[in-house]
C-alpha atoms as a PDB file:
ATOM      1  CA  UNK A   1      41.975  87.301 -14.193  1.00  0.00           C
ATOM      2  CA  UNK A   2      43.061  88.101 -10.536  1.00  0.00           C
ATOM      3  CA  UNK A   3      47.014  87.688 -10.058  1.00  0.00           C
ATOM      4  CA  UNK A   4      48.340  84.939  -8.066  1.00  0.00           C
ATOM      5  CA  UNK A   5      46.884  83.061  -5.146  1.00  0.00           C
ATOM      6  CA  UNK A   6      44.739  86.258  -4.665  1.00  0.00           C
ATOM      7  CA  UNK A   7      46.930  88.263  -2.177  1.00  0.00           C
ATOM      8  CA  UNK A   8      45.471  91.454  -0.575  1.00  0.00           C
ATOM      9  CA  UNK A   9      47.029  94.985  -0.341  1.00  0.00           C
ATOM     10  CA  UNK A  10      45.709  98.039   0.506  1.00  0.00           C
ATOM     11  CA  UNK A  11      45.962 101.114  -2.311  1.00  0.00           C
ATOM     12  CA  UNK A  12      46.676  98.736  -4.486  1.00  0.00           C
ATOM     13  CA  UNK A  13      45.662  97.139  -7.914  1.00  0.00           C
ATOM     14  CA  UNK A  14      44.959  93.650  -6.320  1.00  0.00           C
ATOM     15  CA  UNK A  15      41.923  91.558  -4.796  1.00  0.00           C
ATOM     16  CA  UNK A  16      39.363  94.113  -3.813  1.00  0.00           C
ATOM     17  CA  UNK A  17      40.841  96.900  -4.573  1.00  0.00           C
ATOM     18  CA  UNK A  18      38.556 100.076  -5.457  1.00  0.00           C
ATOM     19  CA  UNK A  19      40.818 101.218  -7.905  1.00  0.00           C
ATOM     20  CA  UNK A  20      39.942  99.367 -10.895  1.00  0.00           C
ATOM     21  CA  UNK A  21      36.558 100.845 -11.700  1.00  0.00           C
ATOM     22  CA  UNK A  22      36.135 100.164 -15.206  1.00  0.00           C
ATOM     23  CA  UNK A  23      36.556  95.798 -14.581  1.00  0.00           C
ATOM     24  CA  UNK A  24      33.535  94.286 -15.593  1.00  0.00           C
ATOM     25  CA  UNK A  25      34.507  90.438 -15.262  1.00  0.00           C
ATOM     26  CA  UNK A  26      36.194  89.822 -12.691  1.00  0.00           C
ATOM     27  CA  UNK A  27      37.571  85.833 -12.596  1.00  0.00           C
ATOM     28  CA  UNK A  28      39.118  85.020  -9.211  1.00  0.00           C
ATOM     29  CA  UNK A  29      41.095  81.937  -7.864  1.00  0.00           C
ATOM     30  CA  UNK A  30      38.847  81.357  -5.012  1.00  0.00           C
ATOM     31  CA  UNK A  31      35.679  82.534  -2.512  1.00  0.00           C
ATOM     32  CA  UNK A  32      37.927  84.927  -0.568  1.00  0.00           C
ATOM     33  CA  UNK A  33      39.173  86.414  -3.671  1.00  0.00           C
ATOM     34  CA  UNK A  34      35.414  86.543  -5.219  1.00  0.00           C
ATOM     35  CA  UNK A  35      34.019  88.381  -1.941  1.00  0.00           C
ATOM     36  CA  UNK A  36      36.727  90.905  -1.980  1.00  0.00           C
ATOM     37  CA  UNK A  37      35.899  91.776  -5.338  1.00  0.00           C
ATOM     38  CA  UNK A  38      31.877  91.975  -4.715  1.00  0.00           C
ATOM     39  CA  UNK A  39      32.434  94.245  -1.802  1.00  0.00           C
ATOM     40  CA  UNK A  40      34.613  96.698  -3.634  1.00  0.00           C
ATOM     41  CA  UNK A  41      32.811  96.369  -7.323  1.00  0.00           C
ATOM     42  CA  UNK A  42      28.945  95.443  -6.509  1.00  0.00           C
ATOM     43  CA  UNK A  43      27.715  95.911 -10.356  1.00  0.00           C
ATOM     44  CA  UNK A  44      30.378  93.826 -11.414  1.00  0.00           C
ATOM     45  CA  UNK A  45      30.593  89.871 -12.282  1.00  0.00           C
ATOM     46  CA  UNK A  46      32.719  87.847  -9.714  1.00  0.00           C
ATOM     47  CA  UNK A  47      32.813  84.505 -10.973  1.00  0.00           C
ATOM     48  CA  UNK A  48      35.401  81.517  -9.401  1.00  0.00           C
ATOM     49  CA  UNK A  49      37.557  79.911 -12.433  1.00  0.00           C
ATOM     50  CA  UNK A  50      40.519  78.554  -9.991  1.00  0.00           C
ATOM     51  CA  UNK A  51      44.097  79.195 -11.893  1.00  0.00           C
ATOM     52  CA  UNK A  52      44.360  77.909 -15.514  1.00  0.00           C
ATOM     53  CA  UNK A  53      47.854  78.614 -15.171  1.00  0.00           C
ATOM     54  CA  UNK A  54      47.655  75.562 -12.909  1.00  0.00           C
ATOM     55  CA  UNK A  55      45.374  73.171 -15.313  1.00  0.00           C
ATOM     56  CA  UNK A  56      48.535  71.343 -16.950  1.00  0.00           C
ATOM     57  CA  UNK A  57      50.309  70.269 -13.901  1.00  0.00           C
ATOM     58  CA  UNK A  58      47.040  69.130 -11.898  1.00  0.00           C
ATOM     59  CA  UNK A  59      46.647  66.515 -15.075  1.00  0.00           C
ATOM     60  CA  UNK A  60      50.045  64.910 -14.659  1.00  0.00           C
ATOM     61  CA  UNK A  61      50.574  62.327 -12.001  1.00  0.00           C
ATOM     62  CA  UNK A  62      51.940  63.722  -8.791  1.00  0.00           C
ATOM     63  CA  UNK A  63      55.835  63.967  -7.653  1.00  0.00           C
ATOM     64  CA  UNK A  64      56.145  60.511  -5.725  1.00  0.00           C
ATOM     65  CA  UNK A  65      57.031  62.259  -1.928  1.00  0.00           C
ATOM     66  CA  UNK A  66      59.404  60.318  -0.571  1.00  0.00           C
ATOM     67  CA  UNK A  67      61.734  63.582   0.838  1.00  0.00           C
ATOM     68  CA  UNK A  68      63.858  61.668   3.259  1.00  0.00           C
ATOM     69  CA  UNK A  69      65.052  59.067   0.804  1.00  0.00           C
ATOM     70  CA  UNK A  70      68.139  60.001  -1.627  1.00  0.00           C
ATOM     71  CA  UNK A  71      69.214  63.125  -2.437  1.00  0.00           C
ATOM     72  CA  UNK A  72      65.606  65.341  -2.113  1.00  0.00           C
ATOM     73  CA  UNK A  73      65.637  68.678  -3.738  1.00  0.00           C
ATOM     74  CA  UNK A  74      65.138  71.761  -1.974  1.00  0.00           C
ATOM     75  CA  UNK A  75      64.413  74.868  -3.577  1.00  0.00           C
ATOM     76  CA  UNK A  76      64.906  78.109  -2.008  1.00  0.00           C
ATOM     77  CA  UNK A  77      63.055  80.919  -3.318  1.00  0.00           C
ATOM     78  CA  UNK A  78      62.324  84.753  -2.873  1.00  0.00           C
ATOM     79  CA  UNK A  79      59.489  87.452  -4.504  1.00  0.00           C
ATOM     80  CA  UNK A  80      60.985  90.592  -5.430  1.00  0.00           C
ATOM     81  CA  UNK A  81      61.483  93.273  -3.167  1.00  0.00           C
ATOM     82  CA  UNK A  82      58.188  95.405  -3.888  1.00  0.00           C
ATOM     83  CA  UNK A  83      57.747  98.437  -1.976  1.00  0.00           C
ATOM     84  CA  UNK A  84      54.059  99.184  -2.455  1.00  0.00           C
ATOM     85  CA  UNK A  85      53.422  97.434   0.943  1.00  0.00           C
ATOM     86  CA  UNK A  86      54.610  95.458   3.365  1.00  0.00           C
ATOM     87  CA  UNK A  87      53.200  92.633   2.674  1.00  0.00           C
ATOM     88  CA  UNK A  88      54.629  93.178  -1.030  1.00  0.00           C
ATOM     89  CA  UNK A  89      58.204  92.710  -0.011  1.00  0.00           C
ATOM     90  CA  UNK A  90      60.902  90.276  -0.647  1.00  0.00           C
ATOM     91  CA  UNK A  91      62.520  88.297   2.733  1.00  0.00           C
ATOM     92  CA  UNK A  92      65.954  88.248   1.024  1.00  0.00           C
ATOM     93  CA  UNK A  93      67.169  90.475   2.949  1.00  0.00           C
ATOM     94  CA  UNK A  94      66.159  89.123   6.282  1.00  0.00           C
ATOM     95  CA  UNK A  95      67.647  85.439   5.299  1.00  0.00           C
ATOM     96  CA  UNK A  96      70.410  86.097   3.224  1.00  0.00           C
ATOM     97  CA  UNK A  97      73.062  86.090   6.433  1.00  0.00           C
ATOM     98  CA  UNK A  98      71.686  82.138   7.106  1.00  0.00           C
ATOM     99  CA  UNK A  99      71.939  80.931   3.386  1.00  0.00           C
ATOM    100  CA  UNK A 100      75.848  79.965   3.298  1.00  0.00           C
ATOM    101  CA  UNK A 101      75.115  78.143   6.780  1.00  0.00           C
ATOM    102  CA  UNK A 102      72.188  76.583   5.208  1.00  0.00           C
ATOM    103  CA  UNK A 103      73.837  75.440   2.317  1.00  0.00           C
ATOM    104  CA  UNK A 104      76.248  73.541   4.632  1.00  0.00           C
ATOM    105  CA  UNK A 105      73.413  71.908   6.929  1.00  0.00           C
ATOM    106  CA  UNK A 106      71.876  70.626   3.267  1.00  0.00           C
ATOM    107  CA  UNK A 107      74.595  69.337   2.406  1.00  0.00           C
ATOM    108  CA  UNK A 108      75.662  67.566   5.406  1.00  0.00           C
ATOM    109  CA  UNK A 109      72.149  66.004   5.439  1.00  0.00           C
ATOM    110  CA  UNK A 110      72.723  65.019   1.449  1.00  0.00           C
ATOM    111  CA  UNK A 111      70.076  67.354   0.455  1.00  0.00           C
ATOM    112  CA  UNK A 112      70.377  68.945  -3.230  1.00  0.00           C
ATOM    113  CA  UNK A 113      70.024  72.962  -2.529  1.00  0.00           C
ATOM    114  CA  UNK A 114      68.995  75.067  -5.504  1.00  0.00           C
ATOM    115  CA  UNK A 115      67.501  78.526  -5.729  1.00  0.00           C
ATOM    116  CA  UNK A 116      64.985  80.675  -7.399  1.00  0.00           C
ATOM    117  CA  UNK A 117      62.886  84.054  -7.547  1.00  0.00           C
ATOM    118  CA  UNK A 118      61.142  86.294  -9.240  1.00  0.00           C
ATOM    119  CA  UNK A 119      62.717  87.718 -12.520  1.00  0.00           C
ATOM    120  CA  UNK A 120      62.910  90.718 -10.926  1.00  0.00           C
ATOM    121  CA  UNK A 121      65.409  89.516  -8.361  1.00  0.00           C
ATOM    122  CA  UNK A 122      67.063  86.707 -10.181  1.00  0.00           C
ATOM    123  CA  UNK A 123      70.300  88.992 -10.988  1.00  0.00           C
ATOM    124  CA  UNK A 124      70.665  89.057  -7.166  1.00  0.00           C
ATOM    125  CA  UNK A 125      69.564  85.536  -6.286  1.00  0.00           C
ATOM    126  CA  UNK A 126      71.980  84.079  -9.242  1.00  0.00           C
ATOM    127  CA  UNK A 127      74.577  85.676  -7.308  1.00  0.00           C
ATOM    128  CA  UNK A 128      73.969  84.466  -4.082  1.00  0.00           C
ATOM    129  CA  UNK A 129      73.899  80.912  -5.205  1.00  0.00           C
ATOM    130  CA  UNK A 130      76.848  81.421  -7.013  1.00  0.00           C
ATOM    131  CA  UNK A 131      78.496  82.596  -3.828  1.00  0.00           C
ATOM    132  CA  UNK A 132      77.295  79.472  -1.394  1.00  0.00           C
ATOM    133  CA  UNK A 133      77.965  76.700  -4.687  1.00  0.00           C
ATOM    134  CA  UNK A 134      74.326  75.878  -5.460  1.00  0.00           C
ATOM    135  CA  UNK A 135      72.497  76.272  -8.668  1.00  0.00           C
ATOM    136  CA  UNK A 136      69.943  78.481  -9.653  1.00  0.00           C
ATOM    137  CA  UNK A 137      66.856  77.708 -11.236  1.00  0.00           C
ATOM    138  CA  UNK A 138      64.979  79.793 -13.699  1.00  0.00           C
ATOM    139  CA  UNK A 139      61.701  78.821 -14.355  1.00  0.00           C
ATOM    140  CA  UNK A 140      58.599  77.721 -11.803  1.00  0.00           C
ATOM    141  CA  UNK A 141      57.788  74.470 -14.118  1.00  0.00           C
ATOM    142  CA  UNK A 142      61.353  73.021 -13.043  1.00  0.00           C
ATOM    143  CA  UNK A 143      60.625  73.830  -9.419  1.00  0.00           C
ATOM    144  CA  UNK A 144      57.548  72.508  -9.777  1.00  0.00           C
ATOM    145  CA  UNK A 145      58.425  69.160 -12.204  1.00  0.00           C
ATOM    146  CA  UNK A 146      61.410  68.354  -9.611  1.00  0.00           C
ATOM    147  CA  UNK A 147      61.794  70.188  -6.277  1.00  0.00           C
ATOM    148  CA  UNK A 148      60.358  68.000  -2.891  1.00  0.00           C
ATOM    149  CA  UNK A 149      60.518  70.858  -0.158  1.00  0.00           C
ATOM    150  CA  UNK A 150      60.160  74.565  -0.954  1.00  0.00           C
ATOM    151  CA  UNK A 151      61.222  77.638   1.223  1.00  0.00           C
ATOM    152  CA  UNK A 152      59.808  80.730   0.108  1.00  0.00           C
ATOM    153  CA  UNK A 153      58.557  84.236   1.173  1.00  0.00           C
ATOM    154  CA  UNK A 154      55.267  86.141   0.714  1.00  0.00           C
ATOM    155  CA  UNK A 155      54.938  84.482  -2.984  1.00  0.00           C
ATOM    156  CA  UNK A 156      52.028  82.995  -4.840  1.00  0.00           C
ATOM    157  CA  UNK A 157      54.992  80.212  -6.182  1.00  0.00           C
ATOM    158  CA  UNK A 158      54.833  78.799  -2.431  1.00  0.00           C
ATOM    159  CA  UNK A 159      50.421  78.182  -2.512  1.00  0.00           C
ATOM    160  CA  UNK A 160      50.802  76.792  -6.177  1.00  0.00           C
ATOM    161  CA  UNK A 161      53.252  74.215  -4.999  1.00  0.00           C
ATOM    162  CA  UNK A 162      51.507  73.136  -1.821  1.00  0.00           C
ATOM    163  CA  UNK A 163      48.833  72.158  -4.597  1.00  0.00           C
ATOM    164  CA  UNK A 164      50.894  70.177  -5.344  1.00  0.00           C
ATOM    165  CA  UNK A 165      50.693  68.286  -2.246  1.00  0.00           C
ATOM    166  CA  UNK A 166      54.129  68.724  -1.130  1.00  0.00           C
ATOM    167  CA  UNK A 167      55.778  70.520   1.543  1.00  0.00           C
ATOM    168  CA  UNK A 168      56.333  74.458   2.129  1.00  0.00           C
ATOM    169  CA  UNK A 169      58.026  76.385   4.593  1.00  0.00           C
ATOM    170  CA  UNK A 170      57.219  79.983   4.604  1.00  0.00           C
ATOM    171  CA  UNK A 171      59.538  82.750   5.583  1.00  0.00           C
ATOM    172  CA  UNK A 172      58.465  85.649   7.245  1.00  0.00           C
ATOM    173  CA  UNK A 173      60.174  88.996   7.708  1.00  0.00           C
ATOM    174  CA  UNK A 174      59.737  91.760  10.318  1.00  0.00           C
ATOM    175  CA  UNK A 175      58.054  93.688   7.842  1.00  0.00           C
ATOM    176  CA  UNK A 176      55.508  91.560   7.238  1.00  0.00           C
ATOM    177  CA  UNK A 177      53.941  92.237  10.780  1.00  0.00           C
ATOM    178  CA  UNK A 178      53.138  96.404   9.073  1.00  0.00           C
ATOM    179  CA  UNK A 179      51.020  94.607   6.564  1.00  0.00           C
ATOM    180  CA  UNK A 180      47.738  96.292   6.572  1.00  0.00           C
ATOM    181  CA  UNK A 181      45.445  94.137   4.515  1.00  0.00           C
ATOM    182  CA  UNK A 182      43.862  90.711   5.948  1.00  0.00           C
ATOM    183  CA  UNK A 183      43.413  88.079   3.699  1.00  0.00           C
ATOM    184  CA  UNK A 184      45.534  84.929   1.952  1.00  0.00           C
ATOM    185  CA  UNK A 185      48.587  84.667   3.961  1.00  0.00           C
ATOM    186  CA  UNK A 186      47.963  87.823   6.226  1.00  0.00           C
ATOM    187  CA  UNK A 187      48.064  86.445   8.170  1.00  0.00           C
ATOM    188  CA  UNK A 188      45.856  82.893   7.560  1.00  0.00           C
ATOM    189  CA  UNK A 189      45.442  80.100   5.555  1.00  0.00           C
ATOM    190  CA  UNK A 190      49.445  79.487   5.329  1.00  0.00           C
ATOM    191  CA  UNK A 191      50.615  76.795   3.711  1.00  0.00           C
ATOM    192  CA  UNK A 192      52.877  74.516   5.973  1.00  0.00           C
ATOM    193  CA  UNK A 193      55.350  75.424   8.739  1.00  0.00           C
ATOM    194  CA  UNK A 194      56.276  79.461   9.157  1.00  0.00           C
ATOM    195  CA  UNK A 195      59.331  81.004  10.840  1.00  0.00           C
ATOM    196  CA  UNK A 196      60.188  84.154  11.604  1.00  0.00           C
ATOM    197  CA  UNK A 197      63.931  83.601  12.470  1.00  0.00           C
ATOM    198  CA  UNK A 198      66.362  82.836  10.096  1.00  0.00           C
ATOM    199  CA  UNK A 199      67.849  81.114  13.304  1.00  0.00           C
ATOM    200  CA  UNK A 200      65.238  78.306  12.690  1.00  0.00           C
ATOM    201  CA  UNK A 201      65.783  77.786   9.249  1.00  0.00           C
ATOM    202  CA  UNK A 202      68.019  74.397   9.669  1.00  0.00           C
ATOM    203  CA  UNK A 203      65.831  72.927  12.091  1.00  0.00           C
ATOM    204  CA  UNK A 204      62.508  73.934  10.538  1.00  0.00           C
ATOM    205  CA  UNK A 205      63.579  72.952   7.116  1.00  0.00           C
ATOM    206  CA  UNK A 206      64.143  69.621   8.614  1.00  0.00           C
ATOM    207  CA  UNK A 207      61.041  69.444  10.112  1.00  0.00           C
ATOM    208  CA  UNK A 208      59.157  70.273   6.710  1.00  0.00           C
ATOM    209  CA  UNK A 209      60.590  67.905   4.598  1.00  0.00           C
ATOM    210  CA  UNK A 210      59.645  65.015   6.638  1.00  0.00           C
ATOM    211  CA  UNK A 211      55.865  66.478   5.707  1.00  0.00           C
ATOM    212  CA  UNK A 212      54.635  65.118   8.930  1.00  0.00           C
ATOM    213  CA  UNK A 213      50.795  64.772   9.672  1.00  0.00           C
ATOM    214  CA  UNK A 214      50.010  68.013  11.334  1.00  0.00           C
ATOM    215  CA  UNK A 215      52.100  69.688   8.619  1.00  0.00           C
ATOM    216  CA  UNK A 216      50.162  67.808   6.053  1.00  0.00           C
ATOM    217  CA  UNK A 217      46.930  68.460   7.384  1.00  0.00           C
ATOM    218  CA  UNK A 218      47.775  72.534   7.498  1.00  0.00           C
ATOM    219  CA  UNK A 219      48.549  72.372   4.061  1.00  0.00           C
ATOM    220  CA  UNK A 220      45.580  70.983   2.242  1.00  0.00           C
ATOM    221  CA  UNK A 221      43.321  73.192   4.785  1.00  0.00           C
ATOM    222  CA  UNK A 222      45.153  75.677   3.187  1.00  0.00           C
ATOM    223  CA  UNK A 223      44.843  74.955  -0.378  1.00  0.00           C
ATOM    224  CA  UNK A 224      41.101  73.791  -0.040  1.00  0.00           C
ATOM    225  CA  UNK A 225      40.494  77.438   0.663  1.00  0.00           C
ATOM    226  CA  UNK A 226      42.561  78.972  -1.455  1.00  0.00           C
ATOM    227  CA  UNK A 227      43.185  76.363  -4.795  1.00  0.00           C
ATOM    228  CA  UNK A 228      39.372  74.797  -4.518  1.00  0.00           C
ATOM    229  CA  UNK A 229      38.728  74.143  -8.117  1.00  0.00           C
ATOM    230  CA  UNK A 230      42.121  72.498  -8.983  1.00  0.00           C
ATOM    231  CA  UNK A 231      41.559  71.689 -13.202  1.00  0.00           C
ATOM    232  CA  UNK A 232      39.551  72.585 -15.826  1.00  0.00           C
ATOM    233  CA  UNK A 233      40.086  75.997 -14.612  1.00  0.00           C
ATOM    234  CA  UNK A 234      41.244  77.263 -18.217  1.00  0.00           C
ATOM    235  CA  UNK A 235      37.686  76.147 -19.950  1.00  0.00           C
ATOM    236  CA  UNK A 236      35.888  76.951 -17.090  1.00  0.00           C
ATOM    237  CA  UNK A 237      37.275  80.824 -17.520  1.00  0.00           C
ATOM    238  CA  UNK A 238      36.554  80.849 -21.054  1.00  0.00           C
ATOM    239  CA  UNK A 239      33.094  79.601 -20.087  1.00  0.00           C
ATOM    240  CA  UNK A 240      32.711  82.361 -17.751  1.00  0.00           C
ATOM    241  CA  UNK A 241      33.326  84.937 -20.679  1.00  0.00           C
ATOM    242  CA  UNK A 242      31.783  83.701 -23.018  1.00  0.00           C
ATOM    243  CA  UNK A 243      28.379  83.826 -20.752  1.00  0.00           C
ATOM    244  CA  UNK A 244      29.293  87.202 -19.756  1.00  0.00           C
ATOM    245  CA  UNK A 245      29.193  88.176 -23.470  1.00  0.00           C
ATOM    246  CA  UNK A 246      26.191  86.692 -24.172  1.00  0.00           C
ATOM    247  CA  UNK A 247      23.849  88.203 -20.927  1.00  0.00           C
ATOM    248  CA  UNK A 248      25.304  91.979 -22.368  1.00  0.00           C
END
């Protein structure tokens, strides 16, 4: 089962990489993800399951969006700071310098500011919020269950909650620009507003959560692409093996 929203890096264990030669079955999140994988591993099967992961929250009824009535949530969150590539790397340390600031614009505008991140970063991240006076959230299934806006980095968390249908604005980092490997996210198919400039964060943050039309409209281009089958994902993977199995 391919990781994540199918990110690309070069040298690397992930979508079309050459160095898995012994996968057989490979079950990928979308078409870009299942091409990759043909190219690199022609005598394999490439079959398209979406993200079971996913199946559970695409059953429930979705988050009323109503982000400019009382008190919206905004969750702030960063991947860990993965040197393998570029594209692999946290933006923490690009935006960190604008959080405290940030925290005071959300609060002026009565927005609820929390944070989150990978595990790997979440001793550094619980700091942080415990520096500006926001909270820190540990799990993805409270971001997703509650949070109406999320800023994030180069993470899969940001894709899986524009399925979601509500708003993301993506962070970008200087580094990101050395990323080698085209594919999701580099440097299409993004999923809402992008800055580069932790400058911008105030005034593209309030720009997101209003989720206007052209915002909207980038998003589910985006997720059409890369979340196309959203449910029944987890039968349709065990499917998938169990045919496999069968034609060996």
């Amino acid at each position: 089962m391919e990781h994540g929203a199918g990110f690309r890096f070069q040298g690397h264990s992930y979508a079309g990489s050459p160095d898995r030669p012994n996968v057989v079955l490979f079950l990928c999140q979308n078409e870009i993800v299942a091409a990759a994988n043909r190219e690199a591993h022609p005598y394999a099967t490439v079959v398209v399951v979406g993200v079971p992961k996913m199946d559970p929250w695409y059953e429930m009824p979705l988050k009323p969006l109503d982000p400019m009535g009382a008190s919206p949530l905004v969750v702030v969150a960063f991947h860990w700071d993965c040197h393998a590539s570029p594209g692999t790397r946290s933006a923490i340390d690009h935006y960190e310098a604008a959080l405290p600031g940030f925290a005071s614009y959300a609060k002026r505008k009565g927005w609820r500011l929390a944070g989150h991140s990978h595990p790997r970063i979440a001793i550094r991240m619980r700091h942080i919020c415990k520096e500006i006076g926001i909270p820190y959230i540990s799990t993805l299934d409270e971001v997703f269950r509650d949070a109406d806006l999320l800023i994030a980095d180069a993470t899969s968390a940001a894709y899986e909650f524009a399925s979601l249908d509500r708003p993301v604005l993506n962070l970008n980092a200087p580094w990101y620009r050395d990323e080698p490997m085209q594919g999701i996210r580099f440097p299409w198919h993004m999923p809402g507003l992008t800055i580069e400039d932790p400058g911008d964060l105030n005034s593209a943050a309030f720009r997101a959560i209003g989720d206007p039309p052209d915002l909207a409209e980038r998003r589910r281009d985006a997720i059409e692409m890369v979340y196309p089958l959203r449910g029944g994902s987890a039968a349709r993977a065990a499917q998938a093996i169990q045919t496999f199995v069968r034609t060996c």
